[in-house]
Protein backbone atom coordinates (compact mmCIF):
# COMPACT_ATOMS: atom_id res chain seq x y z
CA UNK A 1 -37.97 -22.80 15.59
CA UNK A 2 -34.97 -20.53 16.79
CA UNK A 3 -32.66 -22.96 14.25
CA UNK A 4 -34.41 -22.03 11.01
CA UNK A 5 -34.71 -18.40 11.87
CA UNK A 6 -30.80 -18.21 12.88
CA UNK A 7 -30.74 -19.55 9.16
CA UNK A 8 -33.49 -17.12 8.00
CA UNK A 9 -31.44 -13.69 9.39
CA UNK A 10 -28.40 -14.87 8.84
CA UNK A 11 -29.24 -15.11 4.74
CA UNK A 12 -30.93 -11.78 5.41
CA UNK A 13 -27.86 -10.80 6.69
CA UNK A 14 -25.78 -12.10 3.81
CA UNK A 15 -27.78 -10.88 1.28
CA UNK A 16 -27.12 -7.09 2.70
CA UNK A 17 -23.49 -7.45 3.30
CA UNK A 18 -22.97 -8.23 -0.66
CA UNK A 19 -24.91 -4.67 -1.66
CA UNK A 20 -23.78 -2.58 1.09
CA UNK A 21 -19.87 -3.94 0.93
CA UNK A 22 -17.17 -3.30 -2.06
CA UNK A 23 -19.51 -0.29 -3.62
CA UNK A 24 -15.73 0.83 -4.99
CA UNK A 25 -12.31 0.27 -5.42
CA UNK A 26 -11.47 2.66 -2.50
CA UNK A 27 -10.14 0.90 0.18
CA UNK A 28 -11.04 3.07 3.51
CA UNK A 29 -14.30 3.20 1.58
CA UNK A 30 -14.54 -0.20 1.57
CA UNK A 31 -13.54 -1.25 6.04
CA UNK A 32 -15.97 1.43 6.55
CA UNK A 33 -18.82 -0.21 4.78
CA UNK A 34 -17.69 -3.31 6.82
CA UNK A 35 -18.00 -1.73 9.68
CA UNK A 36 -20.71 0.11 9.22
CA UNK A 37 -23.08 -3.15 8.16
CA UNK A 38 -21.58 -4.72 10.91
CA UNK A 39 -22.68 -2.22 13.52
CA UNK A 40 -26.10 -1.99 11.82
CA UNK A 41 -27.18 -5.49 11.65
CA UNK A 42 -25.45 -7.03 14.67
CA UNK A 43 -23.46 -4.99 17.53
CA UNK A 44 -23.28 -1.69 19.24
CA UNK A 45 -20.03 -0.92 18.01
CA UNK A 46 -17.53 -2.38 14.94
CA UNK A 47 -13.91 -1.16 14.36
CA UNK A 48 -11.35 -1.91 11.44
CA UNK A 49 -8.37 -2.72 12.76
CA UNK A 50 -5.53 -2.20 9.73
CA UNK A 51 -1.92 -3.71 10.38
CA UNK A 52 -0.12 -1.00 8.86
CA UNK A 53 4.06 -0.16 8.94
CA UNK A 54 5.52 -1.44 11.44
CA UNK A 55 3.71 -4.45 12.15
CA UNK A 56 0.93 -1.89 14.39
CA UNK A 57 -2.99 -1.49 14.09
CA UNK A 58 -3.85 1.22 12.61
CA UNK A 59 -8.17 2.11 13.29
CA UNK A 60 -9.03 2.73 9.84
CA UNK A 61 -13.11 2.95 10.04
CA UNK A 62 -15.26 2.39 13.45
CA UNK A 63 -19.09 2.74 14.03
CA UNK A 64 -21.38 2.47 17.25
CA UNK A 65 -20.69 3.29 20.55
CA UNK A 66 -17.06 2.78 20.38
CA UNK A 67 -15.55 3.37 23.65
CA UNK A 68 -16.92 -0.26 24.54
CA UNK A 69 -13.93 -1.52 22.17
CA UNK A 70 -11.60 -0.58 24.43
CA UNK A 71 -13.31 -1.91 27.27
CA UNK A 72 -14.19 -5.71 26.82
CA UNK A 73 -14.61 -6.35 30.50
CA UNK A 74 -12.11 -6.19 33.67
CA UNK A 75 -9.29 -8.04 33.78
CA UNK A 76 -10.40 -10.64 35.99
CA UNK A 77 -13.51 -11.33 34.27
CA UNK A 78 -12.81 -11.63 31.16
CA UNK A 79 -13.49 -15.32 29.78
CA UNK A 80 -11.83 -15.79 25.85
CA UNK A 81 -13.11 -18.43 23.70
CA UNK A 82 -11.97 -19.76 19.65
CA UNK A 83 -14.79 -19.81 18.44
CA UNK A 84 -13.16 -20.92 14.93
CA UNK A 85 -10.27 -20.83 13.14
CA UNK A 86 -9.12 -18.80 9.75
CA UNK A 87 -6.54 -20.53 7.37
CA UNK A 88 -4.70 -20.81 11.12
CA UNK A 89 -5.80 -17.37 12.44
CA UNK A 90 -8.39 -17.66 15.39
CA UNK A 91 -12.09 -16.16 15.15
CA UNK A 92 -11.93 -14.84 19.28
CA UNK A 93 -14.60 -13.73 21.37
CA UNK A 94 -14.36 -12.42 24.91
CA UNK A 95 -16.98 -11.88 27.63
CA UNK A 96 -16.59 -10.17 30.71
CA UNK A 97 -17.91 -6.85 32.99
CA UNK A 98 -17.50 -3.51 31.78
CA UNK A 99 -18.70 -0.26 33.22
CA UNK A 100 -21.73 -1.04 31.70
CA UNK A 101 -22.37 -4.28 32.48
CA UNK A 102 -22.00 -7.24 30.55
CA UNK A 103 -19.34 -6.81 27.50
CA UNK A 104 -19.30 -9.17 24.65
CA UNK A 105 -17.01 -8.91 22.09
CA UNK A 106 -15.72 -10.96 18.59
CA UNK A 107 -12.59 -10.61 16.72
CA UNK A 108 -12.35 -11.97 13.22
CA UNK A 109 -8.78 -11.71 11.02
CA UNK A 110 -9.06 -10.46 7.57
CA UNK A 111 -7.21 -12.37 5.32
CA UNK A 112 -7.41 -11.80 1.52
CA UNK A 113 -5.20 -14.04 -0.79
CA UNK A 114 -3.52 -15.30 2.24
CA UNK A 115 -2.09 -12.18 3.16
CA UNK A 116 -3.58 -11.35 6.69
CA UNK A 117 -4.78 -7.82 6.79
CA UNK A 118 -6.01 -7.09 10.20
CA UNK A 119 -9.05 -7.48 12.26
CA UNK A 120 -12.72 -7.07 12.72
CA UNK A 121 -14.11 -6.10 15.88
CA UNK A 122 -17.59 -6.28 17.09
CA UNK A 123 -18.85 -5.96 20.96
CA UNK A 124 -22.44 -5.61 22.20
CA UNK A 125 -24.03 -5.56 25.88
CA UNK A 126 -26.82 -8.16 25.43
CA UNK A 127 -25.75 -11.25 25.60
CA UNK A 128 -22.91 -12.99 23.39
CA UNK A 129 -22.82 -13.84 19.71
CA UNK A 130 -24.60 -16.96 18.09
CA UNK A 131 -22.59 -19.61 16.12
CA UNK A 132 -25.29 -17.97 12.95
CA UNK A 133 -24.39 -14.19 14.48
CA UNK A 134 -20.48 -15.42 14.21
CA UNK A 135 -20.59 -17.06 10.38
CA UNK A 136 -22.71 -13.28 9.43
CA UNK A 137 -19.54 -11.37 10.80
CA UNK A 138 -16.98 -14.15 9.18
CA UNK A 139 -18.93 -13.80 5.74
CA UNK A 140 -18.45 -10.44 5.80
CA UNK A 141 -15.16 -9.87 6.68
CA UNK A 142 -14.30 -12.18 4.20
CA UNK A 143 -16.63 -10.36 1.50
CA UNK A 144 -14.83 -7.13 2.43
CA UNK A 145 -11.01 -8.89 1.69
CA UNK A 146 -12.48 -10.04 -1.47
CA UNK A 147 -13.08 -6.56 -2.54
CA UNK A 148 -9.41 -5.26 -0.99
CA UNK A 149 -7.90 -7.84 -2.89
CA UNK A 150 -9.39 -7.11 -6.28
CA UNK A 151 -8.87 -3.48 -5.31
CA UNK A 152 -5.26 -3.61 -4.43
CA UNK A 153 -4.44 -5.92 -8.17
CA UNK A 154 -6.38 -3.68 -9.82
CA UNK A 155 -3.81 -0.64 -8.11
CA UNK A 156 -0.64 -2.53 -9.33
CA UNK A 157 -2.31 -2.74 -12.25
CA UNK A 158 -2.30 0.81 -12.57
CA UNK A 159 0.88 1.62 -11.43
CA UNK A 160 2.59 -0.75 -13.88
CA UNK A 161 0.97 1.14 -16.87
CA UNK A 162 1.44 4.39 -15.28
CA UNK A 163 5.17 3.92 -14.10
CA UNK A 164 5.46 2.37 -17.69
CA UNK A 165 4.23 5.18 -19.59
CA UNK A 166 5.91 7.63 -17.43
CA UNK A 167 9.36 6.19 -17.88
CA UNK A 168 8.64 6.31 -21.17
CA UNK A 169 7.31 10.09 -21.71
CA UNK A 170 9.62 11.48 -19.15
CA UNK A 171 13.04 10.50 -20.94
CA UNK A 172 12.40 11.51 -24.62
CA UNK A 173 15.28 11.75 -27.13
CA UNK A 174 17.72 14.50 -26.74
CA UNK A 175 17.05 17.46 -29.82
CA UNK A 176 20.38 19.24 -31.27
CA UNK A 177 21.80 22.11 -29.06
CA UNK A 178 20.00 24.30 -31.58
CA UNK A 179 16.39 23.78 -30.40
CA UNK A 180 14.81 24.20 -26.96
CA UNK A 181 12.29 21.61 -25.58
CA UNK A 182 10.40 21.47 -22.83
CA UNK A 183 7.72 18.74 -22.00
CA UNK A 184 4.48 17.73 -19.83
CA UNK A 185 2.84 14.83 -19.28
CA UNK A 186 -0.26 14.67 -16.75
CA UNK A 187 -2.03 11.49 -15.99
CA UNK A 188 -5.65 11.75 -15.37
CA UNK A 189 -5.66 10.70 -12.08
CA UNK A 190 -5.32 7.47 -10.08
CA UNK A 191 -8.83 5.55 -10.54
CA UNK A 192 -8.69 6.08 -13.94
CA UNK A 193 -6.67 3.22 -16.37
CA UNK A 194 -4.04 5.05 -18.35
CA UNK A 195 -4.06 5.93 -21.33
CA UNK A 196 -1.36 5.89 -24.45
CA UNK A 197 -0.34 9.28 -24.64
CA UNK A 198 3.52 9.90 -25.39
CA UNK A 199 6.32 12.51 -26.80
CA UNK A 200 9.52 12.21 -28.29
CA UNK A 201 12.51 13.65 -29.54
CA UNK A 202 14.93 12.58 -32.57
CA UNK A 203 18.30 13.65 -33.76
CA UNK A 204 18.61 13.71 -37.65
CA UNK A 205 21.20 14.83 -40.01
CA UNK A 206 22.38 18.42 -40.54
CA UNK A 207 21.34 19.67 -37.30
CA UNK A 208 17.37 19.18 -37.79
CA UNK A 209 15.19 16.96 -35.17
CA UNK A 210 12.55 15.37 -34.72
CA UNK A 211 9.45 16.07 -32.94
CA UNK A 212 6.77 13.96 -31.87
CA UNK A 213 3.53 13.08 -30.04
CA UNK A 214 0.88 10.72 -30.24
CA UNK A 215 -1.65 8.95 -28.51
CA UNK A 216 -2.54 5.08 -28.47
CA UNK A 217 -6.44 4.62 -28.53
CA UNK A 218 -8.07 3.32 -25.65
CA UNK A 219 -6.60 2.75 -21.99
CA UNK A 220 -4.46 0.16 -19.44
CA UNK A 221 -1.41 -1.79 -19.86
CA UNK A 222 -2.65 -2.46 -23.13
CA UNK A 223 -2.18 1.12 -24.11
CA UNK A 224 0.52 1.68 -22.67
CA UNK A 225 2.57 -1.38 -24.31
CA UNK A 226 1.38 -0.19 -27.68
CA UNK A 227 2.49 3.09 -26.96
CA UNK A 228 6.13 1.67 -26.41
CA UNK A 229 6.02 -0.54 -29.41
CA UNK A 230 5.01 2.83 -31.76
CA UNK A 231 7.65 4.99 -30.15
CA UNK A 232 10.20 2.13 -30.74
CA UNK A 233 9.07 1.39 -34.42
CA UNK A 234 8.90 5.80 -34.73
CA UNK A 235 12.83 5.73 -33.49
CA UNK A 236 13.47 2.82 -35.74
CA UNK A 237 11.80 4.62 -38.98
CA UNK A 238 13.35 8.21 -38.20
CA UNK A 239 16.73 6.48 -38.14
CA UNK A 240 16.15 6.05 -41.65
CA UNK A 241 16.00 10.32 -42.27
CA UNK A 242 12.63 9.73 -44.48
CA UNK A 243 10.12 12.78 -44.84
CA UNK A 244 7.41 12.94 -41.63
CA UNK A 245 4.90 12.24 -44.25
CA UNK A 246 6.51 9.26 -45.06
CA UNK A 247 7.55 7.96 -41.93
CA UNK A 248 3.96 8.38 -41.01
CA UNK A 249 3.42 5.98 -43.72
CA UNK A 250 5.83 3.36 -42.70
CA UNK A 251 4.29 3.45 -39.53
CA UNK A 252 0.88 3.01 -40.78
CA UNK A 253 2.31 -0.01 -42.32
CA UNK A 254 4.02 -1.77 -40.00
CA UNK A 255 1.37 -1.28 -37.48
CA UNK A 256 -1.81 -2.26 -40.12
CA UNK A 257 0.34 -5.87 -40.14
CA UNK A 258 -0.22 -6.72 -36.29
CA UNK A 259 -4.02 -7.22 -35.74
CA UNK A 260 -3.60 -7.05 -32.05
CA UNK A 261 -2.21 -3.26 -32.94
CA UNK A 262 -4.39 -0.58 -31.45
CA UNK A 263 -4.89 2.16 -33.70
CA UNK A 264 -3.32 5.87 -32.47
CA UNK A 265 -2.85 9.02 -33.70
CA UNK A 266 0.59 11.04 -34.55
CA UNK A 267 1.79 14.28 -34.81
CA UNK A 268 5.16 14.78 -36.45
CA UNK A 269 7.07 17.92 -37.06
CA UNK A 270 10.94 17.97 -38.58
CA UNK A 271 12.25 21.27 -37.44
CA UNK A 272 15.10 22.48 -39.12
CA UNK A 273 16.78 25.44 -37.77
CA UNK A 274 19.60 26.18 -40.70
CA UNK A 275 16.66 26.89 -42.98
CA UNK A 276 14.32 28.35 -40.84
CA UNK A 277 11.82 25.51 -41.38
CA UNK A 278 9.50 23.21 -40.07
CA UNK A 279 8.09 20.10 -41.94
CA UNK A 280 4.42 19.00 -40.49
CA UNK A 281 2.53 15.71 -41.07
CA UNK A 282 -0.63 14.20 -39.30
CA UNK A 283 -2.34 11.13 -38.45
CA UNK A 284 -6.06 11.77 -36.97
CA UNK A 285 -3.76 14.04 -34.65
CA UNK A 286 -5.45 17.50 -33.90
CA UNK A 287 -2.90 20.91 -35.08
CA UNK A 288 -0.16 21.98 -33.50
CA UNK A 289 -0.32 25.63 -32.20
CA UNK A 290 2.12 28.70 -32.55
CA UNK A 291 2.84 31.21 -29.72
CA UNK A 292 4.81 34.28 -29.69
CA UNK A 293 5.06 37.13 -27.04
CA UNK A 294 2.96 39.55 -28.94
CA UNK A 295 -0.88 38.26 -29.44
CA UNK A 296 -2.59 34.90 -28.90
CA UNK A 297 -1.41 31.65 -30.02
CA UNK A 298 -2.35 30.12 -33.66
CA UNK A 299 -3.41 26.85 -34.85
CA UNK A 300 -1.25 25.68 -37.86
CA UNK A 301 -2.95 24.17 -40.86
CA UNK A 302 -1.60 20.65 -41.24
CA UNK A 303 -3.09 18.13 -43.09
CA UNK A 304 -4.85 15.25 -41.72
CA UNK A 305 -4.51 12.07 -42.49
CA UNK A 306 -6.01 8.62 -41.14
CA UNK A 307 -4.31 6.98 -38.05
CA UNK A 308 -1.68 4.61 -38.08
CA UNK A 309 -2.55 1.18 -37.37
CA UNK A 310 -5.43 1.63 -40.39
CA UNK A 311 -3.51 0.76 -43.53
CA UNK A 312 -5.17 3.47 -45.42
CA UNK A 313 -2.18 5.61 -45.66
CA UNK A 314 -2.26 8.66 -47.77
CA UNK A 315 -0.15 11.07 -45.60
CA UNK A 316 0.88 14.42 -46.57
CA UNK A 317 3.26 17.35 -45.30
CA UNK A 318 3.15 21.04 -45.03
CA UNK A 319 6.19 23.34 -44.61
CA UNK A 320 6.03 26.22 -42.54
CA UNK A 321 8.49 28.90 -41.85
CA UNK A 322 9.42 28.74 -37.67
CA UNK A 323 11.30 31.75 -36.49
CA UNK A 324 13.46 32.33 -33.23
CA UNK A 325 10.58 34.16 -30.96
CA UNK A 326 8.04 31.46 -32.19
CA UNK A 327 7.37 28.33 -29.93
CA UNK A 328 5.48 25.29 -31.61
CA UNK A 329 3.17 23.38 -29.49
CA UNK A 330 2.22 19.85 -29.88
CA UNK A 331 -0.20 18.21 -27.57
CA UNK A 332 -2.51 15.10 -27.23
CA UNK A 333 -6.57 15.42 -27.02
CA UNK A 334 -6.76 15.72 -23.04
CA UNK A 335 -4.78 19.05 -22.99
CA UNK A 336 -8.11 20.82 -24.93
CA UNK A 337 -11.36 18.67 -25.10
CA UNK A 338 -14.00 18.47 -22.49
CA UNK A 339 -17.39 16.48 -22.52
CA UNK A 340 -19.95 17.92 -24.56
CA UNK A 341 -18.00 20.49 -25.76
CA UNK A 342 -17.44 21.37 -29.71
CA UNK A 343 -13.37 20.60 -30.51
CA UNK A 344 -13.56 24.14 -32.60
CA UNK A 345 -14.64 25.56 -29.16
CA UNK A 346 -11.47 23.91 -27.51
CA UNK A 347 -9.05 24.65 -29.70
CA UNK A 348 -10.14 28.17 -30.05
CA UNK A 349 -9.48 28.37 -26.21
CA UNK A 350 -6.47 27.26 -26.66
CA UNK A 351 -5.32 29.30 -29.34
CA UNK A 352 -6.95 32.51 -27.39
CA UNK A 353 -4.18 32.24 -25.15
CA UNK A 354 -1.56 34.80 -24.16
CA UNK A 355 2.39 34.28 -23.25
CA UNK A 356 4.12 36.89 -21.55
CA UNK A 357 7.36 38.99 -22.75
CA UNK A 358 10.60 36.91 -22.64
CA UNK A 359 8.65 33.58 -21.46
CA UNK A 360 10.69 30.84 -22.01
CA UNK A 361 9.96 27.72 -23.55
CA UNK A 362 9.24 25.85 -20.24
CA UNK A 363 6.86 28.82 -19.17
CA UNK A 364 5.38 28.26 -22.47
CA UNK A 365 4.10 25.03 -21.26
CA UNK A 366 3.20 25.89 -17.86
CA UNK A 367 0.77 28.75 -19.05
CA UNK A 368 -0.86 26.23 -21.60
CA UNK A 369 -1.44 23.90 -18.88
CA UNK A 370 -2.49 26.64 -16.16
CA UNK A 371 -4.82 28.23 -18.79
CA UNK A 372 -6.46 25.12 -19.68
CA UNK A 373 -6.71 23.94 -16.56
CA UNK A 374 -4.77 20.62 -17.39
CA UNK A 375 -4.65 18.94 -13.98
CA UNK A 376 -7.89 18.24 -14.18
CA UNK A 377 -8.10 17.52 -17.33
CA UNK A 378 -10.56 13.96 -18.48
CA UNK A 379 -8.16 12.59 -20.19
CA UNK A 380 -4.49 12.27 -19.86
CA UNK A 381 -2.22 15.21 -20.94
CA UNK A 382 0.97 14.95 -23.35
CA UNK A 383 1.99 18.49 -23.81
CA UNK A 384 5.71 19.01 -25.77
CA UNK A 385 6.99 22.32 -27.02
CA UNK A 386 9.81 23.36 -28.96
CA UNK A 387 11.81 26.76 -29.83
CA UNK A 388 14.75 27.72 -31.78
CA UNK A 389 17.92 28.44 -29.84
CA UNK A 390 19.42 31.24 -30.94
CA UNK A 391 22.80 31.18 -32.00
CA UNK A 392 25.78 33.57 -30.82
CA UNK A 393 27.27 36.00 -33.08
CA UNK A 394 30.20 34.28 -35.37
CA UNK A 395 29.74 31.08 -34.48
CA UNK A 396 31.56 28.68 -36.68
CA UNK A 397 29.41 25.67 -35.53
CA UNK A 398 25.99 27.94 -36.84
CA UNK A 399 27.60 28.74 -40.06
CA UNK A 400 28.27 25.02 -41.29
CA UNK A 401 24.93 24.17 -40.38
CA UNK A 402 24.28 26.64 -43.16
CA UNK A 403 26.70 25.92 -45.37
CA UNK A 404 26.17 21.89 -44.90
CA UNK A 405 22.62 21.56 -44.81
CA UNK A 406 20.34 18.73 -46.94
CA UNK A 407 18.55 18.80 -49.91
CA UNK A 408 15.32 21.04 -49.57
């Protein structure tokens, strides 16, 4: 019954194609599993055939013998046939004589979504293809588009929420001409969703700003819209020139009211150059760090509240002293933790660090990341660091901040 077992290896065949094709959401991974099942199951040879810029073909995966694809058979005995048609795009084989003998040869479009992506090509030298043979290399052509096509949304997806968040980290606030900044933010890579890490910067009264990071939990364009909407309601709060501690607490409860509010943690610091000062309050956010040019860096003690988004509340602040050869270093979790490792272990790595004589702030932040080892980090990075500028000899605009600064 040659009928029932075109049906039989043709299921076989079917079966196969969905285990072997789409293992992952690389796309070259993915034509060459095509081709490769192809070639295994039914041909001597299978080729990928991309349309890339330009409108050309571009042979992005091939298997078998495949200097018969570009010999079909001789130009005058070459005999084309439709053997179907694709949402208007033709399934074509060809016959004819090669060099070595008899050349057979089928070209199905891949189309995904409508889109038309290129072509699948099979040949063999025994004989042509079977209407079953045909529907095997049809199904799986289409099985591989399926896969491209949830591949390529799931890449736009990404690139949204990355080109999101990185519009958003890369233009904090400006600080006052008093205080250096430099910043750093590091996705974790490209198959990985990102994440809600962010920075920012805000202008207060009397010369003092701002300083902030924090880090939405979880990851995707989730994350990354609540990231915006707690940097926005941050800006919005600041404006209002409370105490960190207490602007940690507004946020807590303005994000505790939206249930569809991910939780995140926050790291403020109100540096205030005038006084020599810097005001530090937490939420679940691990301690900044301290560098200067003559020992390894040291991790302030700040205390630790829940994070915002919980309603708990119960935020309080620490003053420190900050002085002009001292740069303060805030950061989110993927700068220092790896898997399996102990967080005092990774923050005592960091802190171990050395900076160099006369490294600026900028070089500050390149030697954390460098020593750390932050591009490949397993989580994203969100690195911001901040040092007094010092000011010039008789200069009026220094000597009001003195004179005009706010209540302690």
């Amino acid at each position: 019954m040659p009928e029932q077992d075109g049906v039989e290896a043709r299921l076989r065949a079917m079966e196969e194609a969905l285990e072997r094709i789409g293992t992952s959401f690389d796309e070259r991974a993915t034509w060459r599993e095509l081709a490769g099942f192809v070639f295994r199951t039914l041909c001597d040879a299978a080729a990928v055939d991309v349309i890339g810029h330009g409108g050309r073909n571009d042979r992005v995966a091939s298997a078998g013998a495949t200097d018969l694809l570009d010999d079909p058979g001789t130009d005058t005995g070459i005999t084309p046939a439709v053997r179907a048609l694709d949402e208007g795009h033709p399934v074509h084989a060809y016959s004819g004589r090669g060099t070595e003998g008899s050349v057979h040869l089928v070209s199905v479009p891949l189309i995904g979504r409508g889109e038309l992506y290129g072509r699948l090509l099979a040949v063999r030298t025994h004989g042509g293809f079977s209407d079953h043979e045909t529907a095997t290399l049809h199904f799986a052509a289409r099985l591989a588009c399926v896969h491209i096509g949830h591949a390529r949304r799931l890449a736009a997806t990404e690139k949204i929420a990355l080109d999101l968040q990185r519009a958003l980290v890369a233009e904090p606030g400006r600080p006052h001409p008093n205080l250096e900044v430099a910043s750093r933010y590091l996705p974790v890579g490209p198959r990985t969703l990102v994440g809600g890490d962010w920075f920012e910067t805000v202008r207060l009264h009397f010369g003092r700003t701002l300083l902030v990071v924090g880090d939405v939990m979880g990851h995707g364009l989730e994350a990354a819209v609540d990231m915006n909407a707690y940097r926005s309601l941050l800006r919005d709060v600041a404006s209002t020139d409370l105490a960190p501690h207490r602007v940690l607490r507004q946020l807590d409860a303005l994000s505790a009211a939206d249930d569809n509010r991910r939780p995140a943690t926050c790291l403020i610091v109100r540096v205030d150059p005038a006084r020599g000062m810097a005001v530090y309050a937490s939420a679940g956010h691990l301690p900044p760090a301290a560098f200067t040019a003559d020992g390894p860096g040291e991790l302030l003690k700040v205390p630790v509240g829940p994070p915002l988004g919980t309603g708990i509340g119960g935020y309080e602040a620490v003053a420190l002293p900050i002085t002009t050869d001292q740069t303060i270093l805030l950061y989110t979790d993927g700068l220092v933790e790896r898997r399996g490792e102990d967080i005092d272990t990774s923050l005592a790595r960091l802190a171990a660090l050395h900076m160099t004589t006369g490294a600026g702030v900028s070089d500050v932040v390149d030697a954390v990341c460098d020593g750390l080892d932050a591009q490949h980090a397993e989580d994203d990075v969100a690195v911001l660091a901040a040092r007094l500028r010092p000011r010039p000899p008789h200069d009026p605009a220094g000597s009001a901040l003195h004179t005009a600064g706010p209540p302690p």
